[in-house]
Protein backbone atom coordinates (compact mmCIF):
# COMPACT_ATOMS: atom_id res chain seq x y z
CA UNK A 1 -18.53 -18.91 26.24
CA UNK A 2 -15.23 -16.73 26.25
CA UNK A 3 -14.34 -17.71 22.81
CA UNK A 4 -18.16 -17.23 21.74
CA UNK A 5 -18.19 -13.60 23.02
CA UNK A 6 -14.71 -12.98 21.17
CA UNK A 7 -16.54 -14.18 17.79
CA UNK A 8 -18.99 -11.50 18.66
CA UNK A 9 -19.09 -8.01 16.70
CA UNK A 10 -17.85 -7.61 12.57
CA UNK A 11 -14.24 -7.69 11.64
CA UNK A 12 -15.25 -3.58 10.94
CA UNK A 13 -15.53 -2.90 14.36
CA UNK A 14 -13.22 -5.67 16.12
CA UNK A 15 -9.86 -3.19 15.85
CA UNK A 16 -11.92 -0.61 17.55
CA UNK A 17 -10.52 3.14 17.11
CA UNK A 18 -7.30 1.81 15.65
CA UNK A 19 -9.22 0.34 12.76
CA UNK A 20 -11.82 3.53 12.61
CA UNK A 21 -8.36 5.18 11.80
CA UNK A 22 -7.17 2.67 9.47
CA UNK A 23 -10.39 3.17 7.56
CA UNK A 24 -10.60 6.88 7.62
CA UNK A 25 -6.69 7.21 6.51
CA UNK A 26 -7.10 4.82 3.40
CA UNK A 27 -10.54 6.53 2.76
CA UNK A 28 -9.25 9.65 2.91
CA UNK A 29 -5.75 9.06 0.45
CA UNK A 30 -8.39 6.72 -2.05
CA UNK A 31 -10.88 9.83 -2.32
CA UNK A 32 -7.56 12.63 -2.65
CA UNK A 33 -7.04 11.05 -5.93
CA UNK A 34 -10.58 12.38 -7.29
CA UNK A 35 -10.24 15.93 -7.14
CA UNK A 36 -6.47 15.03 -8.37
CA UNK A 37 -7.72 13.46 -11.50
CA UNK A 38 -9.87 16.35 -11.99
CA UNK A 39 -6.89 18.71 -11.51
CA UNK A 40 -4.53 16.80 -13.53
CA UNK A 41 -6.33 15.21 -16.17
CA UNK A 42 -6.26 11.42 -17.28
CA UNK A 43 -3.01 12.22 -18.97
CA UNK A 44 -1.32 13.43 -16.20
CA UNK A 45 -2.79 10.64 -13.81
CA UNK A 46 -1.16 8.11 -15.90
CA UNK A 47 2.51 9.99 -15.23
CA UNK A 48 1.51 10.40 -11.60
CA UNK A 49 0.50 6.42 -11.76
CA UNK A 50 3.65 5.67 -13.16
CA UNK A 51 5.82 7.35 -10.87
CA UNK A 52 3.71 6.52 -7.55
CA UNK A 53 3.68 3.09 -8.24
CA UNK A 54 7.05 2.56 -8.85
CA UNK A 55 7.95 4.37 -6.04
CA UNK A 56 5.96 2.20 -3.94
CA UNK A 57 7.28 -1.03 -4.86
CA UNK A 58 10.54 0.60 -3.07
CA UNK A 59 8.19 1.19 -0.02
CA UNK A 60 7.58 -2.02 -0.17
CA UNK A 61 10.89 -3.63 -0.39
CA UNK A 62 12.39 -1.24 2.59
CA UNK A 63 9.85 0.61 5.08
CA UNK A 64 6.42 -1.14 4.49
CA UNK A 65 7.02 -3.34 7.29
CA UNK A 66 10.13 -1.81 9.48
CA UNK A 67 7.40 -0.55 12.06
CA UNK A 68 5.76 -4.08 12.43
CA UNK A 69 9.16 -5.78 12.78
CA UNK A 70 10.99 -3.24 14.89
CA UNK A 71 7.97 -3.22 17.03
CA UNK A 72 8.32 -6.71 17.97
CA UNK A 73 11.54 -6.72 18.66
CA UNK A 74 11.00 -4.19 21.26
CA UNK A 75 8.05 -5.61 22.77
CA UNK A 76 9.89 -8.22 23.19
CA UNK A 77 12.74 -6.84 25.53
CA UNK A 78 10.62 -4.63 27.15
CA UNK A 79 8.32 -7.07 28.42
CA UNK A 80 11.90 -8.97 29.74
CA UNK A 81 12.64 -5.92 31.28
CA UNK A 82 15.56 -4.85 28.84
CA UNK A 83 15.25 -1.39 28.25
CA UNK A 84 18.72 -0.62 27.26
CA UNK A 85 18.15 -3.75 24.77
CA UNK A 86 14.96 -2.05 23.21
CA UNK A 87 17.04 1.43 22.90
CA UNK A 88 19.30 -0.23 20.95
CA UNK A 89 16.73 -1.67 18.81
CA UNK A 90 15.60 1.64 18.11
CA UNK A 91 19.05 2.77 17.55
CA UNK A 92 20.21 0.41 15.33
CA UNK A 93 16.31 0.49 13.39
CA UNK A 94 17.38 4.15 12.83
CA UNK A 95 20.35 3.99 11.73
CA UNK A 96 19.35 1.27 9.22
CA UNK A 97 16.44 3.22 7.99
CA UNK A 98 18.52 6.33 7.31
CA UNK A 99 21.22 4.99 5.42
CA UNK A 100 18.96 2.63 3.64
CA UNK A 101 17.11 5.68 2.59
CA UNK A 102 20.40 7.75 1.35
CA UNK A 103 22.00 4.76 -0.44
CA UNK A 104 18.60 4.03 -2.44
CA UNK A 105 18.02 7.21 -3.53
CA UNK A 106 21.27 7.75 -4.50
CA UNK A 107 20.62 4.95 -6.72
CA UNK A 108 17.48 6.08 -7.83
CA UNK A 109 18.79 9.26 -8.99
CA UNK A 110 21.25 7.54 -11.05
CA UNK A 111 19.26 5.19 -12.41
CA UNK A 112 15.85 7.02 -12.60
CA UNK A 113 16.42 7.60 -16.14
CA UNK A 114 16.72 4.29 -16.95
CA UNK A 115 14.23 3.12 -14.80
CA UNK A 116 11.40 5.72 -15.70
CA UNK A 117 12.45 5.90 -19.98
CA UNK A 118 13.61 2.05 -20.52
CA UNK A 119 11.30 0.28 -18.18
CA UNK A 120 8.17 2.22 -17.65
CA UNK A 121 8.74 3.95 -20.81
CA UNK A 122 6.99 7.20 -20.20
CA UNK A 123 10.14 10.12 -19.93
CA UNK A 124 7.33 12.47 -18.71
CA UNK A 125 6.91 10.69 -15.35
CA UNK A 126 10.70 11.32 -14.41
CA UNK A 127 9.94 14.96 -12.33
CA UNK A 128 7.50 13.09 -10.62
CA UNK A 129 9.44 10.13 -9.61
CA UNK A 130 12.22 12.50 -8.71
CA UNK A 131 10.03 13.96 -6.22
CA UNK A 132 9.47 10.38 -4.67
CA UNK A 133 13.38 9.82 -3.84
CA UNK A 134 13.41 12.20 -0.81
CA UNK A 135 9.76 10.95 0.37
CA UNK A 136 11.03 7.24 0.35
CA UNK A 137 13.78 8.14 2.79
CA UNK A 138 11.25 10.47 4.98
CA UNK A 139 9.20 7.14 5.02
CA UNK A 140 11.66 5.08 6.02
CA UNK A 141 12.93 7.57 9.27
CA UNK A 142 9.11 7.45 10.56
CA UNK A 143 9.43 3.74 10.02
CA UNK A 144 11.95 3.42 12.80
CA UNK A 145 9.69 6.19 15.06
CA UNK A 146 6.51 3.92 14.43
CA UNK A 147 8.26 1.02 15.64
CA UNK A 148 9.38 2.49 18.34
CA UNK A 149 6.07 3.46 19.84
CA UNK A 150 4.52 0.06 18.48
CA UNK A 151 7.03 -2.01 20.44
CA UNK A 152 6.03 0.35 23.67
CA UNK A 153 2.21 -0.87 23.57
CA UNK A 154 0.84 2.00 21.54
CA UNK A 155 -0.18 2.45 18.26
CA UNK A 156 -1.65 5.55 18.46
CA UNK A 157 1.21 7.67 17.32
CA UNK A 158 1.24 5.30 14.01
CA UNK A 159 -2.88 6.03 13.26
CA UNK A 160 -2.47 9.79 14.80
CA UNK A 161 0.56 10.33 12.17
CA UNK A 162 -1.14 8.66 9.44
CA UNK A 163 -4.15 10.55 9.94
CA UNK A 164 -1.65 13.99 10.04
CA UNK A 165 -0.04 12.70 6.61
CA UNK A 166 -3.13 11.97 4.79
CA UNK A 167 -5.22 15.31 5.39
CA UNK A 168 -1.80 17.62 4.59
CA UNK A 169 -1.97 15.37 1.81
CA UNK A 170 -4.98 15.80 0.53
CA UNK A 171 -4.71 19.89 0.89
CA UNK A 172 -1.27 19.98 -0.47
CA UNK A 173 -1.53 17.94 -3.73
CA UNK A 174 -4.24 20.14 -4.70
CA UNK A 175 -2.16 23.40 -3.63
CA UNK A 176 0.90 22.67 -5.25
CA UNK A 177 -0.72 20.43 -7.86
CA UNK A 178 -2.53 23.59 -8.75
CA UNK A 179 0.77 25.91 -8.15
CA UNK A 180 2.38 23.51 -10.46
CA UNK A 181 0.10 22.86 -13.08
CA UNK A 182 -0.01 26.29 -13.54
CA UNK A 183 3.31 26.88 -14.17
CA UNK A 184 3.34 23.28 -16.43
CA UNK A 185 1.36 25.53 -18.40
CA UNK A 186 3.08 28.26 -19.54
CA UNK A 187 6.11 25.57 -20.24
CA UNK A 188 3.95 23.67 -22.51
CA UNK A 189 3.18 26.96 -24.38
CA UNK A 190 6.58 27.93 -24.60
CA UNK A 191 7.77 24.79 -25.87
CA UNK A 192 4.81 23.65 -27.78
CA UNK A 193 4.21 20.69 -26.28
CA UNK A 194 0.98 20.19 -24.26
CA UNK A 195 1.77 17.27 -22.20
CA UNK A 196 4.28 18.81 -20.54
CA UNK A 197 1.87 20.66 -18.43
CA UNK A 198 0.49 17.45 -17.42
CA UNK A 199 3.78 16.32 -16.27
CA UNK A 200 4.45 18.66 -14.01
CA UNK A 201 0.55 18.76 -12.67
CA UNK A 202 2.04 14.69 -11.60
CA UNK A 203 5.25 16.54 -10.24
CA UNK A 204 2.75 18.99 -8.21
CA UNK A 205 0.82 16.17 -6.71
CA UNK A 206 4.00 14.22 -6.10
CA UNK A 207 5.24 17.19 -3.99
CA UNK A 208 2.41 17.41 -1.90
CA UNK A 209 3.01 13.88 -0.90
CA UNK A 210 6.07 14.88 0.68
CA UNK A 211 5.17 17.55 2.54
CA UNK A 212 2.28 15.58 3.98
CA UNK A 213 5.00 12.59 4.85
CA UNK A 214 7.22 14.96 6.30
CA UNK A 215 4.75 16.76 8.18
CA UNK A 216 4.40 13.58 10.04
CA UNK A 217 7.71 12.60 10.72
CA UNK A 218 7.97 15.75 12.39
CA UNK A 219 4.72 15.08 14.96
CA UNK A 220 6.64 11.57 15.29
CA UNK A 221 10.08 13.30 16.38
CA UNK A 222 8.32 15.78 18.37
CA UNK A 223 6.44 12.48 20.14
CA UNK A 224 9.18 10.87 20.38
CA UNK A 225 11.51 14.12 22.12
CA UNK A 226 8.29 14.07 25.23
CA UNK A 227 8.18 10.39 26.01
CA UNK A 228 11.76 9.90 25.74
CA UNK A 229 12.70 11.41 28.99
CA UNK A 230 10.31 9.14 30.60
CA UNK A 231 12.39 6.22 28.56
CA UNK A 232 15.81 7.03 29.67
CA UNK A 233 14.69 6.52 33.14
CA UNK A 234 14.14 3.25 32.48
CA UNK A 235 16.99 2.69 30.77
CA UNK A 236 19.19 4.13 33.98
CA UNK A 237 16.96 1.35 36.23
CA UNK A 238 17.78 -1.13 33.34
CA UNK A 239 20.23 -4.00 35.34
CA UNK A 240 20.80 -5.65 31.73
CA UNK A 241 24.50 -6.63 31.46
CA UNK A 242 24.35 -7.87 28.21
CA UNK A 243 23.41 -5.32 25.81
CA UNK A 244 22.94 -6.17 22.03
CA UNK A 245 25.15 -4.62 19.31
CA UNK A 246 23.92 -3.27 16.55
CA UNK A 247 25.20 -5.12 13.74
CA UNK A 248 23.54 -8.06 15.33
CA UNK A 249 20.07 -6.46 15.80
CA UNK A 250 20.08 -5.20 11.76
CA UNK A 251 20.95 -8.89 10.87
CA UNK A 252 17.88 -9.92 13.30
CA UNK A 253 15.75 -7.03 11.33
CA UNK A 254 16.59 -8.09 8.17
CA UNK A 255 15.68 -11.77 8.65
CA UNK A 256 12.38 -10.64 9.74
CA UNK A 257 11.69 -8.12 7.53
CA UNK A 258 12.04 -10.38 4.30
CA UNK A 259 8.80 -12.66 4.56
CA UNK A 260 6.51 -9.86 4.95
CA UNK A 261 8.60 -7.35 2.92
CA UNK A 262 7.87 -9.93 -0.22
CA UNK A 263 4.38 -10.61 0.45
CA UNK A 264 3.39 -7.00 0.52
CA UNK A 265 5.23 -6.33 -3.15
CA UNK A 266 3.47 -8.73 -4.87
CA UNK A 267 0.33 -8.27 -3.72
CA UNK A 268 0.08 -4.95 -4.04
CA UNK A 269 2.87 -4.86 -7.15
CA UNK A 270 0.38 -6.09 -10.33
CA UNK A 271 -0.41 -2.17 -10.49
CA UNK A 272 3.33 -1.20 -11.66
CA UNK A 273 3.29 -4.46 -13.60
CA UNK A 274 0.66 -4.52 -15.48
CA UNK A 275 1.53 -0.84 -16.74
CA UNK A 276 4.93 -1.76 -17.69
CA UNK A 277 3.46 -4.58 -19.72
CA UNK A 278 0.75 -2.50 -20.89
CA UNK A 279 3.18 0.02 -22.13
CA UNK A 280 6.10 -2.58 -23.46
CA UNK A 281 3.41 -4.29 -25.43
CA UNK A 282 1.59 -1.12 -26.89
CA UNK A 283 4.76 0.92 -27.45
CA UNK A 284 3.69 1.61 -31.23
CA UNK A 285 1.14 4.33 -29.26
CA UNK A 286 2.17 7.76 -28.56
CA UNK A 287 2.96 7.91 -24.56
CA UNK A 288 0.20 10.87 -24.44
CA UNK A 289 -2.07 7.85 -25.40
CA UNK A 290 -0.19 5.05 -23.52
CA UNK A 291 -0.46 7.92 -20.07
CA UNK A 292 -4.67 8.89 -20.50
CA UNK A 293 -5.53 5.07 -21.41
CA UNK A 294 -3.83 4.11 -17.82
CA UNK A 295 -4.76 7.50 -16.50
CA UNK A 296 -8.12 6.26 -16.73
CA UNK A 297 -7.68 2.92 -15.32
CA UNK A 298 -5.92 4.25 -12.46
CA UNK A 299 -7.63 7.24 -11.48
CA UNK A 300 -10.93 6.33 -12.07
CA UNK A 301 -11.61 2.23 -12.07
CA UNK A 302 -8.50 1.72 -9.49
CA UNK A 303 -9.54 4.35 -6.82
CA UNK A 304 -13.26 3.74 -6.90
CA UNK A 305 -12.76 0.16 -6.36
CA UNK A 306 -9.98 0.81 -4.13
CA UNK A 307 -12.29 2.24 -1.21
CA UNK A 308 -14.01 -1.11 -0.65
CA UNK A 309 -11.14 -3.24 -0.95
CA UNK A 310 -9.46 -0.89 1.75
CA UNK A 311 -12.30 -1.41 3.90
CA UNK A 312 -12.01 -5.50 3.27
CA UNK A 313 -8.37 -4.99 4.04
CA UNK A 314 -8.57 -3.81 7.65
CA UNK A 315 -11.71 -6.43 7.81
CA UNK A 316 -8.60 -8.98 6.97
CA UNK A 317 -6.19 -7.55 9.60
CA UNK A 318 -8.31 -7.82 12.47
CA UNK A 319 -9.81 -11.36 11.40
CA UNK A 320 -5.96 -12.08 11.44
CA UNK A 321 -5.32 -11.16 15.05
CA UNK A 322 -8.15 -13.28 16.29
CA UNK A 323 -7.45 -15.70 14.59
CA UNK A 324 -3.89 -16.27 15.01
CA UNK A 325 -4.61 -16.42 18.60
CA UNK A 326 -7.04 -19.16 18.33
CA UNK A 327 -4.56 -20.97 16.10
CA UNK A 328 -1.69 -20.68 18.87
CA UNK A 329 -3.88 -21.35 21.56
CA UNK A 330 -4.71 -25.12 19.41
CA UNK A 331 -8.60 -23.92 19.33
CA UNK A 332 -9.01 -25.59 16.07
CA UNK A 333 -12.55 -25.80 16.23
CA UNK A 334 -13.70 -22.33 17.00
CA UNK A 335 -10.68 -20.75 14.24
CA UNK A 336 -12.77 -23.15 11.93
CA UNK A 337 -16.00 -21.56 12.93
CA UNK A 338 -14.52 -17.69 12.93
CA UNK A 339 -12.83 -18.25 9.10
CA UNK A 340 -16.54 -19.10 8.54
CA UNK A 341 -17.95 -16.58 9.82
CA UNK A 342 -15.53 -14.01 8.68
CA UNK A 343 -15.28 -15.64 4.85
CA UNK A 344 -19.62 -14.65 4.96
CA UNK A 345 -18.66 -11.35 6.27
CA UNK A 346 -16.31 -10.85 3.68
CA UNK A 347 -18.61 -11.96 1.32
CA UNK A 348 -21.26 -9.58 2.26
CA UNK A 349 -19.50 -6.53 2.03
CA UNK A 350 -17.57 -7.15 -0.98
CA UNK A 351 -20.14 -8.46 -2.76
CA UNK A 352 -22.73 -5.26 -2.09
CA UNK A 353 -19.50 -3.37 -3.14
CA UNK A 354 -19.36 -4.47 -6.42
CA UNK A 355 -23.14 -5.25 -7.39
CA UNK A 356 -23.11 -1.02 -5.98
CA UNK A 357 -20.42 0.15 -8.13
CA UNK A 358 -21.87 -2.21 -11.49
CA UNK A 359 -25.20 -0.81 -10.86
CA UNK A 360 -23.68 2.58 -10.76
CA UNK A 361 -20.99 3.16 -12.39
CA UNK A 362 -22.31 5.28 -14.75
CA UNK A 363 -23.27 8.21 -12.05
CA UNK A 364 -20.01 7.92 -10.23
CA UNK A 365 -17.99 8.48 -12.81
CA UNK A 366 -19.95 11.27 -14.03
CA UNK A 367 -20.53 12.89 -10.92
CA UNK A 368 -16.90 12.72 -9.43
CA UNK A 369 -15.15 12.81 -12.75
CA UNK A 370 -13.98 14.65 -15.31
CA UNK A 371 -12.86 13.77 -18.86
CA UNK A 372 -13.56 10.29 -20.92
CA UNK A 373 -16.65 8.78 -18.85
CA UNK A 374 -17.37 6.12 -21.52
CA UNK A 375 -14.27 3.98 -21.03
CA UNK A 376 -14.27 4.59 -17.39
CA UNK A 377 -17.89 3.00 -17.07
CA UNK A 378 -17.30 0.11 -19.27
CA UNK A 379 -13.64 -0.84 -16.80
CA UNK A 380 -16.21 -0.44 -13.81
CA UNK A 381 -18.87 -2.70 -15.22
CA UNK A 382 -16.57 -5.37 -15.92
CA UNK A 383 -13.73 -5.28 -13.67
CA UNK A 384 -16.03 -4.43 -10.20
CA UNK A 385 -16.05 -8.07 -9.58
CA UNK A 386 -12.48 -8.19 -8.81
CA UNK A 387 -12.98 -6.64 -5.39
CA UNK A 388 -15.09 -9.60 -4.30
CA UNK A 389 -12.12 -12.06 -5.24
CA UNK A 390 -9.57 -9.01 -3.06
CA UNK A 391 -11.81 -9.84 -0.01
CA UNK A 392 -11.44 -13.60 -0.34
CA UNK A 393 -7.57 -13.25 -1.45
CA UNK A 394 -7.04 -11.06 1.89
CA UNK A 395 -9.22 -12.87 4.26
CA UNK A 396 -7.38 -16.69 3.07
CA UNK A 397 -3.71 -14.62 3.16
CA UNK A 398 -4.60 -13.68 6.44
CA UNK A 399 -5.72 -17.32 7.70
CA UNK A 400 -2.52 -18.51 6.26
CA UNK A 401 -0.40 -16.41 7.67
CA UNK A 402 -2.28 -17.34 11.42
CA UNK A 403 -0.83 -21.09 10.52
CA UNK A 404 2.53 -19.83 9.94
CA UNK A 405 2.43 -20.35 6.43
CA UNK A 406 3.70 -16.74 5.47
CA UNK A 407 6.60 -17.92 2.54
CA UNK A 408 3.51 -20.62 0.99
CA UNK A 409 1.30 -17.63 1.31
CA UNK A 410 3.88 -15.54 -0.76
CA UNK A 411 4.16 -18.21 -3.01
CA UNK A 412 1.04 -17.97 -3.83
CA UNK A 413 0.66 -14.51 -4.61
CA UNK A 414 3.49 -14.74 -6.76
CA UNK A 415 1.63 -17.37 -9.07
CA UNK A 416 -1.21 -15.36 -9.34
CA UNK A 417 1.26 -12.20 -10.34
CA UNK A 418 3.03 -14.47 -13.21
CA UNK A 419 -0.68 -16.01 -14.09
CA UNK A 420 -2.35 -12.67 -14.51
CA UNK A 421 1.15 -11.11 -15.87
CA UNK A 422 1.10 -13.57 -18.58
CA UNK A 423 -2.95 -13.45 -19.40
CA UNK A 424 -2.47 -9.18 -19.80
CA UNK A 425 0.41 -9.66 -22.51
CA UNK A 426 -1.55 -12.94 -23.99
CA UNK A 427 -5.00 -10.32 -24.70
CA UNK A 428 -2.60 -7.32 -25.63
CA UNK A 429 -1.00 -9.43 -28.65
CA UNK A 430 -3.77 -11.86 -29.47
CA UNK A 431 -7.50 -8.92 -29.23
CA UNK A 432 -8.64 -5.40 -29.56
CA UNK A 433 -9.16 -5.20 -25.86
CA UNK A 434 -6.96 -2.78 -24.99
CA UNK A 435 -6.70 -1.00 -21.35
CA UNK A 436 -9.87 -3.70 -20.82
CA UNK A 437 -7.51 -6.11 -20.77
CA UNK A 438 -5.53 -4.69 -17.43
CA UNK A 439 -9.10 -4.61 -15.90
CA UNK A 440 -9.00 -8.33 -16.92
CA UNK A 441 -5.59 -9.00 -15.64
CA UNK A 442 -6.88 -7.71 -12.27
CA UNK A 443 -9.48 -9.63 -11.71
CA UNK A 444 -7.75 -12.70 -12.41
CA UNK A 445 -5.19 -11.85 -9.62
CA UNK A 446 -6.90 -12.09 -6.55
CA UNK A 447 -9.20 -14.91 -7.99
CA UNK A 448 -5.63 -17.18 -8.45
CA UNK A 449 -4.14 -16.28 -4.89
CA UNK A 450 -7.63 -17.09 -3.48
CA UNK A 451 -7.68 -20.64 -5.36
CA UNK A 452 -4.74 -21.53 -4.44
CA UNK A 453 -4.97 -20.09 -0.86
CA UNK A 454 -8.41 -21.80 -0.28
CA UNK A 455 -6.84 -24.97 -1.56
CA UNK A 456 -4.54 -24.98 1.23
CA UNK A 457 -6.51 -23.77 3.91
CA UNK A 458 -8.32 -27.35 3.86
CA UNK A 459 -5.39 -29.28 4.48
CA UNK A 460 -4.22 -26.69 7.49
CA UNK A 461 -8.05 -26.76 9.09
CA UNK A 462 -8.17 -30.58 8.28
């Protein structure tokens, strides 16, 4: 009966407020990049897009999943009692994070020329990804103070802080966006060149990111400054003899970190990928063209059909906690029955997602958007389907990753990267398609990790 009551409720409501906050954060940074489109243009999306993404495939290598791994680590020695142990995990997390943070963007400076002219080959973007190196290491400090509070029971601070970062957000791009645009303006009359104040309308929104990032890090260190006295009292009552070094808890970090830091890149990676092959293979184009055509895509088809796949993906994170459990606990037969019920859950929502935003593209677009409707409406038409096969791709990753299988689960999601990588330059060379053929590309994606995922899934529930 116990394990009948737990299957009891949707995979919505099964993280409780957590989740509610999970929702309402991606919700509210998905529907922040309408009014930004608006502001911007499809031109200066496309820079924006350019820059964001690659900035968050460094998120994704570094601080994406510092929290969830320094969080463990501390559980861990708190729950033994080792308080001085878990300080030093937080120590040594910090420490890691900051000069991680300096030493990268260092880099990045250097090499964002390279990185923004040669391999995303739009020189516009480059303000904008500028504006990105400082938020990266702003990211990666909160990292370390999420942790922290993760590995002492609460996460809380990490939904109150998101929830903090996402509304300055969403006031601040379109502040300075404005400020900026503004000013992008008068350049591009001075120097005859209109795209220019596009540019820096991407450098505007860009900013406001950071403010909104930092904004949080400072409610973290403020959080962290109150409940710290409370900690060093149980770090003075800490008997541990044996505390940790440092050195030895980064090694430990990093050798946790890497499975999940992978996993997250390349599923969430075939954005920055598909525009540098976009823009490789149609480099005859003018980047004002190459910027609006991907502008479009991004702005319009990717956000819209971003909101229900960040729905399905907190759906996916709390069917993962369940059903990890029942997994370690040997409950084979009632996992079984709650990847059942959750893959028709999945179904359901996803699947009224898409048949919503077919059936209406046309009004969406129109109503929220500014700019070229006609291509807009034709990617959501034919590339809505592709958040059904993002449900099933997140649901089977997270069943997967309950048997343990996180490296065959990365595996597979790199497969599906070079498969849909390889289809996008195949339709680029051999048709007229076009940006259509990214909206191709991505639905292929998911439906090859899901394949392949599903495929192994019978073997591990056999």
């Amino acid at each position: 009966m116990g394990e009948k009551r737990r299957r009891n409720g949707s995979l919505i409501t099964k993280g409780g407020l957590i989740s509610a906050f999970s929702i309402g954060v991606a919700l509210l940074l998905l529907i922040r990049q309408i009014p930004v489109t608006n502001l911007i243009g499809d031109e200066g999306m496309g820079y924006f897009a350019g820059a964001y993404q690659l900035y968050m495939v460094f998120v994704f290598l570094t601080a994406y999943s510092i929290p969830t791994a320094m969080g463990k680590m501390i559980a861990l020695r708190v729950n033994r009692g080792q308080y001085k142990n878990a300080g030093q995990v937080f120590k040594a997390g910090f420490y890691f994070c900051l000069i991680l943070g300096v030493v990268i963007g260092i880099l990045l400076l250097l090499f964002s020329g390279v990185l923004i002219e040669q391999l995303l080959k739009l020189p516009l973007s480059k303000l904008a990804f500028l504006c990105f190196i400082p938020t990266l290491l702003v990211v990666l400090v909160s990292g370390a103070f999420l942790g922290f509070f993760q590995g002492m029971g609460s996460m809380m601070p990490t939904s109150v802080s998101k929830l903090v970062s996402a509304v300055i957000q969403f006031v601040m791009c379109l502040v300075i966006g404005y400020m900026v645009l503004s000013y992008g303006e008068k350049v591009a009359v001075v120097l005859n060149e209109n795209s220019y104040a596009s540019a820096f309308g991407a450098t505007g929104i860009s900013l406001g990111i950071l403010i909104g990032e930092i904004f949080a890090l400072v409610f973290l260190v403020l959080l962290y400054m109150a409940y710290n006295k409370s900690f060093k009292n149980q770090v003075i009552r800490d008997t541990t003899k044996n505390t940790e070094s440092i050195t030895e808890i980064i090694s430990m970090l990093l050798v946790s970190l890497l499975p999940f830091m992978v996993g997250a890149l390349m599923l969430h990676g075939n954005v920055i990928v598909n525009q540098i092959i976009y823009n490789h293979t149609m480099v005859a184009k003018e980047q004002l063209a190459l910027a609006t055509e991907f502008g479009i895509y991004y702005g319009k088809y990717h956000i819209l059909t971003g909101i229900p796949i960040a729905l399905l993906t907190v759906m996916a994170g709390n069917f993962s906690n369940v059903y990890g459990k029942l997994i370690a606990r040997e409950n084979y037969y009632h996992a079984k029955r709650f990847f059942s019920d959750g893959l028709k859950e999945i179904l359901i929502v996803s699947g009224v997602s898409a048949v919503i935003l077919i059936l209406f593209a046309g009004p969406f677009i129109e109503i929220f958007y500014k700019g070229d409707s006609v291509t807009a409406i034709k990617m959501m038409r034919i590339g809505s389907v592709a958040v059904v096969f993002y449900g099933l791709a997140l649901l089977t990753k997270a069943a997967l990753w309950g048997h343990g299988k996180i490296w065959i689960s990365n595996i597979t999601i790199i497969i599906g990267l070079v498969i849909s990588a390889l289809l996008l330059k195949i339709l680029l060379i051999t048709t007229d398609l076009g940006i259509l053929a990214v909206v191709i590309a991505n639905i292929v994606f998911p439906l090859i990790i899901f394949t392949e995922n599903i495929l192994i899934l019978r073997k591990c529930q056999e």
